[in-house]
N, C-alpha and C. Protein backbone atom coordinates (compact mmCIF):
# COMPACT_ATOMS: atom_id res chain seq x y z
N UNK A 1 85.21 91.57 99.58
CA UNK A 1 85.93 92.49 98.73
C UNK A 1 87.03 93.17 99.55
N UNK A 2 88.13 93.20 98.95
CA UNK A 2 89.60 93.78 99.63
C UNK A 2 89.24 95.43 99.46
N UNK A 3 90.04 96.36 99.84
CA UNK A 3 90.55 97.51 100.02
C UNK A 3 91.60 98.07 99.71
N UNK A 4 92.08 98.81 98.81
CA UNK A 4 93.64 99.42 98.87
C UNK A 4 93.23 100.83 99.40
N UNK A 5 93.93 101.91 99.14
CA UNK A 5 93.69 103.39 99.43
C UNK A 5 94.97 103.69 98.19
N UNK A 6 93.95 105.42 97.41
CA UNK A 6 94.88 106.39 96.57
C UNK A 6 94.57 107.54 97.29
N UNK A 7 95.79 107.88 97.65
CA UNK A 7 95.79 109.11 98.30
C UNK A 7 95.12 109.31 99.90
N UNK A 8 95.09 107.79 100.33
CA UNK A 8 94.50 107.66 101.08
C UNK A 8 92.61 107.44 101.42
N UNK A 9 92.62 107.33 100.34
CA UNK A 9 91.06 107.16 100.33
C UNK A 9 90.73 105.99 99.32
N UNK A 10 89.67 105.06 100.26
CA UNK A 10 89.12 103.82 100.33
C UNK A 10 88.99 103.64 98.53
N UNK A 11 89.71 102.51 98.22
CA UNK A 11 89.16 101.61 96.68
C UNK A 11 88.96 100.36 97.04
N UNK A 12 87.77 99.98 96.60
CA UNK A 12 87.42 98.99 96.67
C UNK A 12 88.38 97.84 95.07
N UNK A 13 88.58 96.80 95.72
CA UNK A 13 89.27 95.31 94.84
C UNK A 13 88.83 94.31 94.94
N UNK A 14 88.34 94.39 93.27
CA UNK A 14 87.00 92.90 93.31
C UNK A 14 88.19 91.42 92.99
N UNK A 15 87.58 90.69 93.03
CA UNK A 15 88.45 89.35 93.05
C UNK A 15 88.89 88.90 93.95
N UNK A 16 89.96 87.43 93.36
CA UNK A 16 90.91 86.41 94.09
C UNK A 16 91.97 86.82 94.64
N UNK A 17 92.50 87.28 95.29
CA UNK A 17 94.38 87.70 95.40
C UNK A 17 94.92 86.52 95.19
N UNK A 18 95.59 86.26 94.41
CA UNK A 18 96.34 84.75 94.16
C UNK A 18 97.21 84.73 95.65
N UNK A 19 97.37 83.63 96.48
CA UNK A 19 98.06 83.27 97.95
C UNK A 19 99.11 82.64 97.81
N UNK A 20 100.62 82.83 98.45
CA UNK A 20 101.42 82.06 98.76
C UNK A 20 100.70 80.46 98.82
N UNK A 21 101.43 79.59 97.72
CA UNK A 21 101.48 78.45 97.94
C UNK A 21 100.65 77.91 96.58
N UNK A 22 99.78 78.68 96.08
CA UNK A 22 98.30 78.31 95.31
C UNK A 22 98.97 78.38 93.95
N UNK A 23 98.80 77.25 92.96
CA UNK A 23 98.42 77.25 91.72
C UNK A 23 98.34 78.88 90.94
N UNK A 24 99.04 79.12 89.98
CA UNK A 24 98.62 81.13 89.42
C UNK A 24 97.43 80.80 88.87
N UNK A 25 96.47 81.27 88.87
CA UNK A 25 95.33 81.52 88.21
C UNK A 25 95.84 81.28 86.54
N UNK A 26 94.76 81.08 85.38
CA UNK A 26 95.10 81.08 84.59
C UNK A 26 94.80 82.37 83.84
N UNK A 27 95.86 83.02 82.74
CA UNK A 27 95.69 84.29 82.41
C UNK A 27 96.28 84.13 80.69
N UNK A 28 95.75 84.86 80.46
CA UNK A 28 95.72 85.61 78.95
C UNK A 28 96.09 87.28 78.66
N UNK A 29 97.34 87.61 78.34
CA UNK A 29 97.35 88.88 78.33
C UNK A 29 97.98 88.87 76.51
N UNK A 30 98.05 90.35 75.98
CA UNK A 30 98.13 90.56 74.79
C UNK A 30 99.89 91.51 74.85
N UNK A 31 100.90 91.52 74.21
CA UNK A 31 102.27 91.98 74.29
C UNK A 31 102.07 92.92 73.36
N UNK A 32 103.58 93.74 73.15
CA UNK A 32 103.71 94.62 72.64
C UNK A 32 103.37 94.35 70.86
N UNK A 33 103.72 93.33 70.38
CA UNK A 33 103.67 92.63 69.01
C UNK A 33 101.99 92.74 68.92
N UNK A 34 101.13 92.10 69.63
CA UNK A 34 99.53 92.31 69.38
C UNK A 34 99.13 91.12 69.83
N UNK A 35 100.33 90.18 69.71
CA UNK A 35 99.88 88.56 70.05
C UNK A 35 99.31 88.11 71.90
N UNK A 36 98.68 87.49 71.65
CA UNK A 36 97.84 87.08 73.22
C UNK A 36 99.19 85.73 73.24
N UNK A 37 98.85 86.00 74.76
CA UNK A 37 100.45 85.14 75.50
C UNK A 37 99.86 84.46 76.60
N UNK A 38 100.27 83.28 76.83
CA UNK A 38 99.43 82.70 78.51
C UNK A 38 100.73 82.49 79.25
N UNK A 39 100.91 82.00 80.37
CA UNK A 39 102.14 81.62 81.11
C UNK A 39 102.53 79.92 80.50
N UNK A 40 101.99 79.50 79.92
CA UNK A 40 102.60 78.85 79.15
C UNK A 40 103.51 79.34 77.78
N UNK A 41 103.85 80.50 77.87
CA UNK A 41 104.45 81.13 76.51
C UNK A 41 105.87 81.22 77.77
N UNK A 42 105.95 81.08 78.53
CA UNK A 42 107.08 81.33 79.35
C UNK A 42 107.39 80.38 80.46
N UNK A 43 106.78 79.14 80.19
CA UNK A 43 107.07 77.69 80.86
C UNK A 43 108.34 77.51 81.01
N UNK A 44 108.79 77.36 82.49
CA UNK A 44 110.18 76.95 82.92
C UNK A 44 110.78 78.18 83.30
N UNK A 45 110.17 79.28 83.39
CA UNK A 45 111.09 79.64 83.85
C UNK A 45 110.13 80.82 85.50
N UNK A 46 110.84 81.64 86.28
CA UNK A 46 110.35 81.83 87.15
C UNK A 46 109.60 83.31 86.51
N UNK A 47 108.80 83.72 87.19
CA UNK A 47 108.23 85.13 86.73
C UNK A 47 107.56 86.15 87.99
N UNK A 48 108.34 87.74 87.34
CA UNK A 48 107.79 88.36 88.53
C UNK A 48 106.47 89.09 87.68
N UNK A 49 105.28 89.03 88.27
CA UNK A 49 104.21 90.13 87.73
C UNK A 49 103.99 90.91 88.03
N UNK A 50 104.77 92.59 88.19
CA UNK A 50 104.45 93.55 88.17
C UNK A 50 102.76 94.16 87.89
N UNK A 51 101.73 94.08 88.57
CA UNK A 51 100.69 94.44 88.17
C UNK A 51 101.03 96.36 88.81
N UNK A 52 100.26 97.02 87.59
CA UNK A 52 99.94 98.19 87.61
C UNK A 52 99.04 99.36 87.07
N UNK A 53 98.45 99.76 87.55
CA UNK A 53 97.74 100.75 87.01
C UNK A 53 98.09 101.65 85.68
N UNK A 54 98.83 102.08 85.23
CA UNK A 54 99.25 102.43 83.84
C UNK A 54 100.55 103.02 84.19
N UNK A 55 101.10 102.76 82.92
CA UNK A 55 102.66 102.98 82.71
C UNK A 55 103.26 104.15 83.00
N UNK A 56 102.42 105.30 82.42
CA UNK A 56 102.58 106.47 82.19
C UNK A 56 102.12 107.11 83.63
N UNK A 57 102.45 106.55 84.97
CA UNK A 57 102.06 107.10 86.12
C UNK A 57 103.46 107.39 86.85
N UNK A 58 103.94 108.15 87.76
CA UNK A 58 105.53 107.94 88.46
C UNK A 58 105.77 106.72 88.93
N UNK A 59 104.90 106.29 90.15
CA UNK A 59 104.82 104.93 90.52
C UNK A 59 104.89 103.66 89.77
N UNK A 60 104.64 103.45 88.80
CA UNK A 60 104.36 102.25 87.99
C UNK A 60 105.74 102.48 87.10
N UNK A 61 105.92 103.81 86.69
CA UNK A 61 106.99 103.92 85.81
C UNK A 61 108.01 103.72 86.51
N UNK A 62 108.32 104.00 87.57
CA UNK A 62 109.46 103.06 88.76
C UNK A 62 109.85 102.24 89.23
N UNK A 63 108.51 101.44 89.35
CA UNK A 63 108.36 100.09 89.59
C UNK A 63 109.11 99.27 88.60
N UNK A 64 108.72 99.24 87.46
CA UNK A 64 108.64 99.04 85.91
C UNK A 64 110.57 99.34 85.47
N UNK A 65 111.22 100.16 85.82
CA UNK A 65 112.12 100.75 85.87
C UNK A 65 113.24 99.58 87.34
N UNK A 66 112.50 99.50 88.10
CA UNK A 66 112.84 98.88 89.08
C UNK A 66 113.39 97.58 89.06
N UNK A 67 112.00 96.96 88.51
CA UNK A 67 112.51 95.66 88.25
C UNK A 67 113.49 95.18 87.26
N UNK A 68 113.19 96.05 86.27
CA UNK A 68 114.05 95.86 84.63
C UNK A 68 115.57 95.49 85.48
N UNK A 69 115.89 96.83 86.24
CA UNK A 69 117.07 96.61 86.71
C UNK A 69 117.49 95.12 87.57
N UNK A 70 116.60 94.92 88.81
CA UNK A 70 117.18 93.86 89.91
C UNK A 70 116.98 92.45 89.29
N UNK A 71 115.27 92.34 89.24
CA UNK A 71 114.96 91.21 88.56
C UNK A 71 114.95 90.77 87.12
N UNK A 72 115.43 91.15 86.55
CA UNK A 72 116.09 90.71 85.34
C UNK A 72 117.77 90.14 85.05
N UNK A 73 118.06 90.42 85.80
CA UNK A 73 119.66 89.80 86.28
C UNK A 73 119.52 88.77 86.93
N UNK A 74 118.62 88.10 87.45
CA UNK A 74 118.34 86.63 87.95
C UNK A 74 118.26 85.59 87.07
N UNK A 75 119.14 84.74 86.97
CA UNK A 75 118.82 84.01 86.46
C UNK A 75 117.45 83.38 85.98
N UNK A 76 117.32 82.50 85.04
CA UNK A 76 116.18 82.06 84.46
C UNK A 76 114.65 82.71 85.04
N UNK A 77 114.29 83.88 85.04
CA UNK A 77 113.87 84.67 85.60
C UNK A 77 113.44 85.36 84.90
N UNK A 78 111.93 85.74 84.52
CA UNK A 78 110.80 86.99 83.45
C UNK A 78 110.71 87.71 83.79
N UNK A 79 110.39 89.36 83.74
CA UNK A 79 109.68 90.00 84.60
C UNK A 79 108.85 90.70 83.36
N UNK A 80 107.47 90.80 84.22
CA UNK A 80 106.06 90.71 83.21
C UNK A 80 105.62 92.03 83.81
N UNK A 81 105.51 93.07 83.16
CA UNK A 81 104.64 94.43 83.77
C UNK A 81 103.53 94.05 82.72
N UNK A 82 102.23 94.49 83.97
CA UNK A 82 100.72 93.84 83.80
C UNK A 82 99.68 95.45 83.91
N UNK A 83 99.53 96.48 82.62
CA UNK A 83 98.56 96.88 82.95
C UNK A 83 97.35 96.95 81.52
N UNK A 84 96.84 97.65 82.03
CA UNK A 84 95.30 98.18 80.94
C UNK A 84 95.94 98.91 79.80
N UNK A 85 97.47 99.43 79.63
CA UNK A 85 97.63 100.14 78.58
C UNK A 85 98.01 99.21 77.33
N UNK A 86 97.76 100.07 76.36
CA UNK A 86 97.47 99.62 74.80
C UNK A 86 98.93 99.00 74.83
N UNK A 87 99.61 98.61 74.08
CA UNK A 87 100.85 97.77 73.65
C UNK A 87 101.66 99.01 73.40
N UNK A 88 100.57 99.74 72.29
CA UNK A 88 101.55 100.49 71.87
C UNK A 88 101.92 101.85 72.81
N UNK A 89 102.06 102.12 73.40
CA UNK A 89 102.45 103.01 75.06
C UNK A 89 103.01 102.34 75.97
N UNK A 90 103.85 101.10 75.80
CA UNK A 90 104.35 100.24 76.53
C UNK A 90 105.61 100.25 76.11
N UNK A 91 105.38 99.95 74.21
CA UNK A 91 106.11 99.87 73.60
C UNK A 91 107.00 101.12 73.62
N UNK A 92 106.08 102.33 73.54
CA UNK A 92 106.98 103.41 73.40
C UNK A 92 107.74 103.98 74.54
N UNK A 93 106.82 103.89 75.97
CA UNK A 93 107.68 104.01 77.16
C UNK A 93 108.79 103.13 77.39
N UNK A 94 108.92 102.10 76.92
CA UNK A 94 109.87 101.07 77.33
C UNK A 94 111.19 101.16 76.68
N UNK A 95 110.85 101.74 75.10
CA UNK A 95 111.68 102.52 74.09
C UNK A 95 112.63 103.52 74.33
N UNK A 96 111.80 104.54 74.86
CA UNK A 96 112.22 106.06 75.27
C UNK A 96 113.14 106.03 76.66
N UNK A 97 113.06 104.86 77.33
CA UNK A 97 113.50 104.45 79.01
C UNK A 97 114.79 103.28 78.52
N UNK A 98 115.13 102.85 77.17
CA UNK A 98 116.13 101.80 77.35
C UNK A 98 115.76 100.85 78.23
N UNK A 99 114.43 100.09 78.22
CA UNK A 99 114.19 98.82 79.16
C UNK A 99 113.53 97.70 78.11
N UNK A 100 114.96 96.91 78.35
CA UNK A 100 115.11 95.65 77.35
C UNK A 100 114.83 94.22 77.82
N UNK A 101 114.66 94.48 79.52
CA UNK A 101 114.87 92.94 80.00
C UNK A 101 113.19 92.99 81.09
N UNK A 102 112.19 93.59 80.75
CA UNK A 102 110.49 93.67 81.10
C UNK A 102 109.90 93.43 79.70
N UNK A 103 109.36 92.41 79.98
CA UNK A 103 107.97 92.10 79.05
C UNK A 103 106.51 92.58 79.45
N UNK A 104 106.61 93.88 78.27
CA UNK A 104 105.36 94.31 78.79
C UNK A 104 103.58 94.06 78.52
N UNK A 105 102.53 93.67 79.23
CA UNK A 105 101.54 92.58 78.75
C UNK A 105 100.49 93.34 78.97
N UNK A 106 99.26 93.67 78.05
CA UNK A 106 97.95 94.41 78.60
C UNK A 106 97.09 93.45 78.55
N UNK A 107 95.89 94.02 79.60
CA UNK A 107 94.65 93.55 79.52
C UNK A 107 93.77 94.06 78.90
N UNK A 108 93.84 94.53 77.77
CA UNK A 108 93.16 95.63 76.93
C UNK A 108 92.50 94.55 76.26
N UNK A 109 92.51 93.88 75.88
CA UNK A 109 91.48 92.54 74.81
C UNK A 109 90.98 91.61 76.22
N UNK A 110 91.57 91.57 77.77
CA UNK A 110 91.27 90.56 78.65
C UNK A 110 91.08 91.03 79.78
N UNK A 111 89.91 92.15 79.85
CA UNK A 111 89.30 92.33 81.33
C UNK A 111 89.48 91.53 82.27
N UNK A 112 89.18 90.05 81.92
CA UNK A 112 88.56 89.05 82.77
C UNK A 112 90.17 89.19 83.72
N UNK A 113 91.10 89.84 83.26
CA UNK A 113 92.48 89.58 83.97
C UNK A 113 92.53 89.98 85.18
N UNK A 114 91.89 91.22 85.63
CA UNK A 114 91.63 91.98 86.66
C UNK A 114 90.72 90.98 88.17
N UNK A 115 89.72 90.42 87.89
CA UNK A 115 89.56 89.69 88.83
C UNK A 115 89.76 88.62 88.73
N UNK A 116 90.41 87.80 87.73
CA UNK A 116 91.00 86.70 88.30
C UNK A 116 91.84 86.47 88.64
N UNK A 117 92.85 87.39 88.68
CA UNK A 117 94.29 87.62 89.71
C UNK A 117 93.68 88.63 91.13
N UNK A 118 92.36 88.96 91.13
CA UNK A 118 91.92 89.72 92.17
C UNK A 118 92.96 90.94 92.63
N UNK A 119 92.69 91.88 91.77
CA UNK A 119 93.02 93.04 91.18
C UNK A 119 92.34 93.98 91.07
N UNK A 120 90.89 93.95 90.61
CA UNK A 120 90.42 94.52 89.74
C UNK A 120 90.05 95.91 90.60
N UNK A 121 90.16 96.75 90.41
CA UNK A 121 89.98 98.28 90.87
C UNK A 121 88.39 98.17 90.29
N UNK A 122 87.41 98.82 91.57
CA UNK A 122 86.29 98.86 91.06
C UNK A 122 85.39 100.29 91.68
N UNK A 123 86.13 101.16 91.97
CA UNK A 123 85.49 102.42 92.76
C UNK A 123 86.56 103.13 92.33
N UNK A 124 86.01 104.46 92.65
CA UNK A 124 86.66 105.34 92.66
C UNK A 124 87.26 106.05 90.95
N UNK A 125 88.34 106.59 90.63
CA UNK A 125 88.41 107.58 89.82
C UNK A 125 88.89 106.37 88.66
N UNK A 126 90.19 105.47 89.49
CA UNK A 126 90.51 104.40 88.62
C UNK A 126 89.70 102.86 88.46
N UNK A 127 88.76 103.15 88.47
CA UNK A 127 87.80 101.92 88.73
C UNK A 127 87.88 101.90 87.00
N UNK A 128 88.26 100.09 86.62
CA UNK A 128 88.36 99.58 85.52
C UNK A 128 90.12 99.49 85.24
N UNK A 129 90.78 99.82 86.51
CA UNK A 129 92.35 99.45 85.82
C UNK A 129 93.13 98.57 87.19
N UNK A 130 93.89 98.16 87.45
CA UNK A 130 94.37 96.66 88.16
C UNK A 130 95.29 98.07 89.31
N UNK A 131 94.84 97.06 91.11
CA UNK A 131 95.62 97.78 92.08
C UNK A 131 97.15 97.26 91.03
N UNK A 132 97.63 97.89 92.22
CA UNK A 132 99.16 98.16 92.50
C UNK A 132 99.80 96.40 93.13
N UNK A 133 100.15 95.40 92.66
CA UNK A 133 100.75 94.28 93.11
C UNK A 133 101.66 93.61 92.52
N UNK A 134 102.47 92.66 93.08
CA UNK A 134 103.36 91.87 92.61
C UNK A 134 103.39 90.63 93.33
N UNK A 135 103.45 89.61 92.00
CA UNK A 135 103.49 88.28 91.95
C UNK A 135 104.35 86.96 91.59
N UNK A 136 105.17 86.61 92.48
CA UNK A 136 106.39 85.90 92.01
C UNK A 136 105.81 84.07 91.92
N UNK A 137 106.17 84.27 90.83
CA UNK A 137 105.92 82.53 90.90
C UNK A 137 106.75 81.92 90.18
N UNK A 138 107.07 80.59 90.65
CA UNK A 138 108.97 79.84 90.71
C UNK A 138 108.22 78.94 89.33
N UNK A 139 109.26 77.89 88.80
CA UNK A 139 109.00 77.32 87.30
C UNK A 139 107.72 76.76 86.78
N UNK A 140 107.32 76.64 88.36
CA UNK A 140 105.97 75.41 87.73
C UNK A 140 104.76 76.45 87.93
N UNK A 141 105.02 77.85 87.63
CA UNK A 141 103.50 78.48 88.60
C UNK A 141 102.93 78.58 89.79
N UNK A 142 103.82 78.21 90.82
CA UNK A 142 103.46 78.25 91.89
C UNK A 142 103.63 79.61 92.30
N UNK A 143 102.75 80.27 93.34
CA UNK A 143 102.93 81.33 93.65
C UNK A 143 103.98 81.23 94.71
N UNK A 144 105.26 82.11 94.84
CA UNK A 144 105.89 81.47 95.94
C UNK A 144 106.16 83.31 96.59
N UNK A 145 105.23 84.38 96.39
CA UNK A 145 104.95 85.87 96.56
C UNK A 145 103.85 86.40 96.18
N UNK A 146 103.86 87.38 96.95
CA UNK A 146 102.13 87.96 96.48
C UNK A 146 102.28 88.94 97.80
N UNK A 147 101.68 90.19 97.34
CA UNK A 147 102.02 91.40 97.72
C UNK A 147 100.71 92.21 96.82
N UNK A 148 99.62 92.76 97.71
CA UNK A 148 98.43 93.99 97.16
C UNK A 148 99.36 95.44 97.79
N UNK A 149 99.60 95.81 96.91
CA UNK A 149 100.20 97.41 97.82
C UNK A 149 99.07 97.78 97.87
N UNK A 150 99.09 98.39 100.39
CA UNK A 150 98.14 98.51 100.48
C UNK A 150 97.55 100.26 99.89
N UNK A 151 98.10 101.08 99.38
CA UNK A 151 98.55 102.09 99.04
C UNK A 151 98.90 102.57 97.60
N UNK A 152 98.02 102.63 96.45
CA UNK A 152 97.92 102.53 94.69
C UNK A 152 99.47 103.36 94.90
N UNK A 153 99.96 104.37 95.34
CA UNK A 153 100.61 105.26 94.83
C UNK A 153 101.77 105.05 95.62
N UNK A 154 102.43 103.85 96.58
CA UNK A 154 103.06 103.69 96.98
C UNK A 154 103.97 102.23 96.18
N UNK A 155 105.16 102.05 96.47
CA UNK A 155 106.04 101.31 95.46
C UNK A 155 106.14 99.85 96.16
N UNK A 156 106.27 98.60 95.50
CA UNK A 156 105.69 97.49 96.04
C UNK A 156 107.34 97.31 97.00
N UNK A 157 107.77 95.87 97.61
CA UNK A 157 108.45 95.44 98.59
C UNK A 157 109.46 94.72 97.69
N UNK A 158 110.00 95.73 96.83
CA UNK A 158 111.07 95.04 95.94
C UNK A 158 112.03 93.80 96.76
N UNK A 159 112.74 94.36 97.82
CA UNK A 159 112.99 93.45 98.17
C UNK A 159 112.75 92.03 98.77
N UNK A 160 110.93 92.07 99.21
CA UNK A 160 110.59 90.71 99.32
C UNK A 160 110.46 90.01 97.99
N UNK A 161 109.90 90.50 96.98
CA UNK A 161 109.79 89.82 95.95
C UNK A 161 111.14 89.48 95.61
N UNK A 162 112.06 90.23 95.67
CA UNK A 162 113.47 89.53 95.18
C UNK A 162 113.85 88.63 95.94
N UNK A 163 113.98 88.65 97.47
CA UNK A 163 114.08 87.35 98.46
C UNK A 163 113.84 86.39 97.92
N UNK A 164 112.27 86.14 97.60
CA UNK A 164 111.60 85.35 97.23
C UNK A 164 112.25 84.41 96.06
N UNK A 165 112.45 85.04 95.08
CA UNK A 165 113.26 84.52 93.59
C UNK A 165 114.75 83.88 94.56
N UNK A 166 115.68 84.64 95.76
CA UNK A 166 116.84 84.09 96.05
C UNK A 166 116.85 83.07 96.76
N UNK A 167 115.73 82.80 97.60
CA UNK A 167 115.91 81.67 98.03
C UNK A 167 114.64 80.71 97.64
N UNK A 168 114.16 80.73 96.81
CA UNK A 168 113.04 79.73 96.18
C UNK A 168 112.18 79.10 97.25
N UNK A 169 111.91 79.81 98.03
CA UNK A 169 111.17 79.86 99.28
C UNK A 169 110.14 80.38 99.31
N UNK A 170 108.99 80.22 99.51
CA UNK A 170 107.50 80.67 99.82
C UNK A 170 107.63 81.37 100.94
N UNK A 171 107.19 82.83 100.35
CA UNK A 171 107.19 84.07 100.91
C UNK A 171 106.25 84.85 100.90
């Protein structure tokens, strides 16, 4: 079992961390509409996965904010924010923020999402909602990034993940 820290103090993270190089795990998340989506709903093209603890946090709402901006101007290029909140608080933060180019995806109908991207927060205050990570993977699903922030409340390595997308290089 992995480790992050909030606030500096020990959370335990049950699961896989998906690895540079590996196949993405297969996943099921539910969108703002209600409909369940797999990465086959977005075949061909590259995708960043913002995983986060909930929307409505500073950190996540930055992140989230973050990417809309860099990685969404990349060519053929998704960017997927991944947490436990309902659709509809995704929908409305995403609304209220003018962010048109993040697809936002819960695990609210798909627990199982949390450890099989090896995620899953299992101690502590947020135990039952996904660390803090990001996951770039190029057309075919390959992971070609992967990043656990070691730190829930700290902001992921925007710029490696963007590297990553510029030179289609395993990073």
């Amino acid at each position: 079992m992995r480790q992050v820290t909030r606030a500096g103090d020990p959370v335990d993270v049950a699961g896989d961390f998906p690895e540079v190089g590996q196949a993405a795990p297969a996943l099921t998340l539910t969108n703002m509409d209600m409909a369940d989506v797999t990465l086959a709903d977005f075949a061909g093209q590259r995708k960043v996965l913002n995983l986060i603890p909930s929307i409505d946090t500073p950190t996540c709402a930055t992140s989230t904010r973050r990417f809309n901006e860099l990685a969404s101007q990349m060519a053929n290029t998704v960017v997927l924010v991944v947490s436990a909140d309902l659709p509809f608080a995704a929908k409305r933060f995403c609304g209220a923020e003018g962010l048109d180019d993040v697809e936002t995806l819960s695990t609210f109908r798909h627990p199982e999402f949390h450890r099989d991207w090896g995620v899953a927060l299992c101690s502590g205050v947020m135990s039952g909602l996904t660390a803090r990570a990001v996951v770039v993977l190029d057309e075919n699903d390959k992971v070609i990034h992967a990043e656990l922030v070691p730190e829930i409340k700290q902001e992921p390595d925007y710029e490696a993940a963007l590297q990553s997308l510029a030179s289609g290089a395993l990073a």
